[in-house]
N, C-alpha and C. Protein backbone atom coordinates (compact mmCIF):
# COMPACT_ATOMS: atom_id res chain seq x y z
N UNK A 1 4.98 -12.82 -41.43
CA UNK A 1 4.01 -13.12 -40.39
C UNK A 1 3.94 -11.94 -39.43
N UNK A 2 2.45 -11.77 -39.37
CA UNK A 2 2.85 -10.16 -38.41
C UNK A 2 2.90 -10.93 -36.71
N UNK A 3 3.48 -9.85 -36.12
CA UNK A 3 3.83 -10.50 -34.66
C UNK A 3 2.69 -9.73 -33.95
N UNK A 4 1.82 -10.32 -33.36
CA UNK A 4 0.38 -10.01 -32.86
C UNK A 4 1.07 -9.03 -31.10
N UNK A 5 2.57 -9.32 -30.67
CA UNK A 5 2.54 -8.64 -29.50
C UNK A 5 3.26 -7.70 -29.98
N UNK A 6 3.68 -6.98 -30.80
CA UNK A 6 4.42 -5.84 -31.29
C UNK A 6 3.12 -4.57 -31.80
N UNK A 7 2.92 -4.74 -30.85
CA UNK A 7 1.56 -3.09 -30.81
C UNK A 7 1.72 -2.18 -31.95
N UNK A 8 3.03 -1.76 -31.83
CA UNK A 8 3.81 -0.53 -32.80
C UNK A 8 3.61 -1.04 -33.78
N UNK A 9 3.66 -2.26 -34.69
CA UNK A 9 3.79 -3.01 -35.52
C UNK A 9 2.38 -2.36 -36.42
N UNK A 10 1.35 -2.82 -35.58
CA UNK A 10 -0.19 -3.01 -35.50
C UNK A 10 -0.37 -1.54 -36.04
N UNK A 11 0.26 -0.43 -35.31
CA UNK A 11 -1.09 0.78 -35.63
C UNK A 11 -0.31 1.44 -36.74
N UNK A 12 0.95 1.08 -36.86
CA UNK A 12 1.43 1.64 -38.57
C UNK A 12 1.28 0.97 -39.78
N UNK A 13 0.56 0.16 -40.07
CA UNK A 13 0.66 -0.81 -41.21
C UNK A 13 -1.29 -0.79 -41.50
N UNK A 14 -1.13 -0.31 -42.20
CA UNK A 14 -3.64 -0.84 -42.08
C UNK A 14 -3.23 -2.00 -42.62
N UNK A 15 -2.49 -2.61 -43.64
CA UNK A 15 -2.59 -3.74 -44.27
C UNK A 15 -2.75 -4.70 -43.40
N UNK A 16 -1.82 -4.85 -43.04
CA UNK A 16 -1.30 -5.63 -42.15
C UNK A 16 -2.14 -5.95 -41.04
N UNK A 17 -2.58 -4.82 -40.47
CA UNK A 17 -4.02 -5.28 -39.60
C UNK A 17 -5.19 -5.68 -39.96
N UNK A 18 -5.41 -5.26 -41.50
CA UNK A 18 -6.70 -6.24 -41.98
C UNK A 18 -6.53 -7.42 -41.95
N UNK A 19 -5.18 -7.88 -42.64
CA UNK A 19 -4.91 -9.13 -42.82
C UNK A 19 -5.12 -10.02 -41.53
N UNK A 20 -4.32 -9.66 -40.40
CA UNK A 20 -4.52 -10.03 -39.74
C UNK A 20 -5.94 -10.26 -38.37
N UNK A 21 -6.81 -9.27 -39.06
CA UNK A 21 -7.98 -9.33 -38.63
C UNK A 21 -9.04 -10.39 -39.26
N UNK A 22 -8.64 -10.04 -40.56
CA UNK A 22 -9.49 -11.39 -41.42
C UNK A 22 -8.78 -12.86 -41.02
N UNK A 23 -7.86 -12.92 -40.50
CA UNK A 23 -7.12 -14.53 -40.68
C UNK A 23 -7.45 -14.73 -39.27
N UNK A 24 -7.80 -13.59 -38.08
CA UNK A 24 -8.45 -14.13 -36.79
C UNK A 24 -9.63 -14.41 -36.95
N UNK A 25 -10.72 -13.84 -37.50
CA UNK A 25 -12.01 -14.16 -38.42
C UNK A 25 -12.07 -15.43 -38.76
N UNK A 26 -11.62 -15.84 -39.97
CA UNK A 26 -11.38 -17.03 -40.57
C UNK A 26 -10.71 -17.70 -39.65
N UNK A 27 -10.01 -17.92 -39.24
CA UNK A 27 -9.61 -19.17 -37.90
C UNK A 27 -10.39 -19.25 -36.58
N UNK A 28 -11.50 -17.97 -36.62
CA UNK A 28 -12.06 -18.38 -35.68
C UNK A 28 -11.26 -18.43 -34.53
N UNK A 29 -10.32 -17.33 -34.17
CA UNK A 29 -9.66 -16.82 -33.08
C UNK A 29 -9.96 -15.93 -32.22
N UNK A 30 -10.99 -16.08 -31.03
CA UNK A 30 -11.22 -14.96 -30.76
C UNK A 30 -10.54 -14.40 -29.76
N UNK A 31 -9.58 -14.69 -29.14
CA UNK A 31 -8.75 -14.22 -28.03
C UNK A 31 -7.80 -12.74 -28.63
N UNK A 32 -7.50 -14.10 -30.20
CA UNK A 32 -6.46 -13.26 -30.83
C UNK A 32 -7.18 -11.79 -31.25
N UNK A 33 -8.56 -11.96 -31.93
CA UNK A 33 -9.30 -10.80 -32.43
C UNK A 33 -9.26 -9.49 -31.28
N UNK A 34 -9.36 -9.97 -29.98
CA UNK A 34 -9.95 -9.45 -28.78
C UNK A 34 -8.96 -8.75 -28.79
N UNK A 35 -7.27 -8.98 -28.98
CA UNK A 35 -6.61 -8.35 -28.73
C UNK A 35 -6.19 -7.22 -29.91
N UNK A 36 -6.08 -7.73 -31.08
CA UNK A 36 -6.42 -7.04 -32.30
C UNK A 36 -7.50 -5.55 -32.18
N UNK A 37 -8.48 -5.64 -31.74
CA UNK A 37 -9.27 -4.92 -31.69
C UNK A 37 -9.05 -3.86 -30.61
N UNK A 38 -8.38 -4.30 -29.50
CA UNK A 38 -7.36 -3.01 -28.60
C UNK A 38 -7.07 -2.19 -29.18
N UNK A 39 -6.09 -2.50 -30.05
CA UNK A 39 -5.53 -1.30 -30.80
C UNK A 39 -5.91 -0.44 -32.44
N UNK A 40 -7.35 -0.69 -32.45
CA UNK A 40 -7.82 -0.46 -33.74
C UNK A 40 -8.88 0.27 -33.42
N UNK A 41 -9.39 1.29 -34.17
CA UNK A 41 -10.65 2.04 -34.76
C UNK A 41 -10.95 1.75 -35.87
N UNK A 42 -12.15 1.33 -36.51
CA UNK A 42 -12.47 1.65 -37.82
C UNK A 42 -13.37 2.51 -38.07
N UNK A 43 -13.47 2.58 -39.33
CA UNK A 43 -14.47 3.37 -39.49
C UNK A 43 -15.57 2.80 -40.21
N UNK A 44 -16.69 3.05 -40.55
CA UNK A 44 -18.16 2.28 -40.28
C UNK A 44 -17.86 1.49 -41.86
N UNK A 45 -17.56 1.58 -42.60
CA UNK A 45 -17.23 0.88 -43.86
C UNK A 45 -16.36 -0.23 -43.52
N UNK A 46 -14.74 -0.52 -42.51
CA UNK A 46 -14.20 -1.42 -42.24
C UNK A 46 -15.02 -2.41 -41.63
N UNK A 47 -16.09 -1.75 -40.33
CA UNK A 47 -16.45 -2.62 -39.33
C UNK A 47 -17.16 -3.31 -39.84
N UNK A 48 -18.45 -2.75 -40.79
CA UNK A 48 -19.68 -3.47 -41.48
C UNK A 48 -18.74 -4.61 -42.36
N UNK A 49 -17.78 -4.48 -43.17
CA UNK A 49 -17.16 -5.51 -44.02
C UNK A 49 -16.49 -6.71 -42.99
N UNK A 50 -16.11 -6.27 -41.45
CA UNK A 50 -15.52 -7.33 -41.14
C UNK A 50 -16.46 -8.10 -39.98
N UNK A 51 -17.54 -7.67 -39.86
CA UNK A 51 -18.86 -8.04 -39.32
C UNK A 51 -19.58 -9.42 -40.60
N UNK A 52 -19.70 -8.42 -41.70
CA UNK A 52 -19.69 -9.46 -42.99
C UNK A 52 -18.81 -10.69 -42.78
N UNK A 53 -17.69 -10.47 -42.73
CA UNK A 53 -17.13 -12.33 -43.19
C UNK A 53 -17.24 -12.29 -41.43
N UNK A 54 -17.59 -12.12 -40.45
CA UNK A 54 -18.14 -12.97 -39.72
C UNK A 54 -19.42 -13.94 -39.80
N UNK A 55 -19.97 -13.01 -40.42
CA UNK A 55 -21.13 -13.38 -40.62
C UNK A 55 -21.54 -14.63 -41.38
N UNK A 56 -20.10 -14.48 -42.32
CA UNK A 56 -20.31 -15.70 -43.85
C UNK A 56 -19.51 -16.75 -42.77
N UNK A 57 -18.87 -16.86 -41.59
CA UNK A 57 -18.43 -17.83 -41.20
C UNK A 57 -18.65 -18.42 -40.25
N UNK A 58 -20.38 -17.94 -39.73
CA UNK A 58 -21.21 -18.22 -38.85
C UNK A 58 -20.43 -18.12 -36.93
N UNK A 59 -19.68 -17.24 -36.71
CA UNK A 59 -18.81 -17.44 -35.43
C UNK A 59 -19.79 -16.37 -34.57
N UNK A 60 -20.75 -16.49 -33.86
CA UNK A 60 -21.64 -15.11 -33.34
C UNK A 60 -21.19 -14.43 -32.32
N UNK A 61 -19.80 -15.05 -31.32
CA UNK A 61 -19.11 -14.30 -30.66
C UNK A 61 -18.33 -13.37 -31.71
N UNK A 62 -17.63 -14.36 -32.60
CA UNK A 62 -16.72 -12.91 -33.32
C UNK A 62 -17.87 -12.01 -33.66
N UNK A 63 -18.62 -11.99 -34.02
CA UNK A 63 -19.91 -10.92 -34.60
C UNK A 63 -19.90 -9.64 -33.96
N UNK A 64 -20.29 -10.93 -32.23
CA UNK A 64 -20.73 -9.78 -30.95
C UNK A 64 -19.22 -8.51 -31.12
N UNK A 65 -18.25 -9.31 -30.77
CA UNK A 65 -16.41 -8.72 -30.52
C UNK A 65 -16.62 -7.14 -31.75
N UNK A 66 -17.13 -7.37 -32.82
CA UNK A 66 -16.96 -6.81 -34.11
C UNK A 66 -18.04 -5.86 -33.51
N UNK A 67 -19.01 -5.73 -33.75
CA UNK A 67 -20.02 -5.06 -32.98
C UNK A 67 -19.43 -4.33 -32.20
N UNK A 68 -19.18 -4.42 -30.94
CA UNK A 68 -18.74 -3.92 -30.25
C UNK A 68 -17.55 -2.93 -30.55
N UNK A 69 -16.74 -3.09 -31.28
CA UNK A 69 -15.53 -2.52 -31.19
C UNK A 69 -15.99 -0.87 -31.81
N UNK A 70 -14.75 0.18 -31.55
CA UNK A 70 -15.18 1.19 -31.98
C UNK A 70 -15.16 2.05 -33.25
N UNK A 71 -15.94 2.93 -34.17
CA UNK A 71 -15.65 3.14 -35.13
C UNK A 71 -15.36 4.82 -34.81
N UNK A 72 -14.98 5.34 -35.95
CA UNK A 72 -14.75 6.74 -36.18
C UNK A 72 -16.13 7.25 -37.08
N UNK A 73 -16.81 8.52 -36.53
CA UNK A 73 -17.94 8.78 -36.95
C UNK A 73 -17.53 8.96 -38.76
């Protein structure tokens, strides 16, 4: 189980932060996402895919959160 307040945790692992980005997605967590997304960049291929399963799970704040966040050109 990744530990969502262990930062360090977060920016060495990509797995681990997808995972845990998709399972805030899918649960429809957005506090948790909000904080998730602090410590992340993607790049325009991650964001569009995790905009996607927002999308398939109809949540339009997570959408907005996803949107928003920043990518690497």
């Amino acid at each position: 189980m990744t530990d969502y307040n262990a930062t360090n945790n977060l920016k060495h692992d990509p797995d681990s932060n997808m995972r845990a980005l998709k399972n805030a997605i899918f649960n429809g967590e957005d506090e948790k996402l909000k904080m998730l997304l602090t410590n992340l960049v993607f790049d325009e291929i991650q964001k569009g895919y995790l905009i996607n399963l927002a999308k398939d799970i109809g949540n339009s704040e997570i959408i907005e959160l996803l949107k928003g966040s920043p990518t690497t050109p």
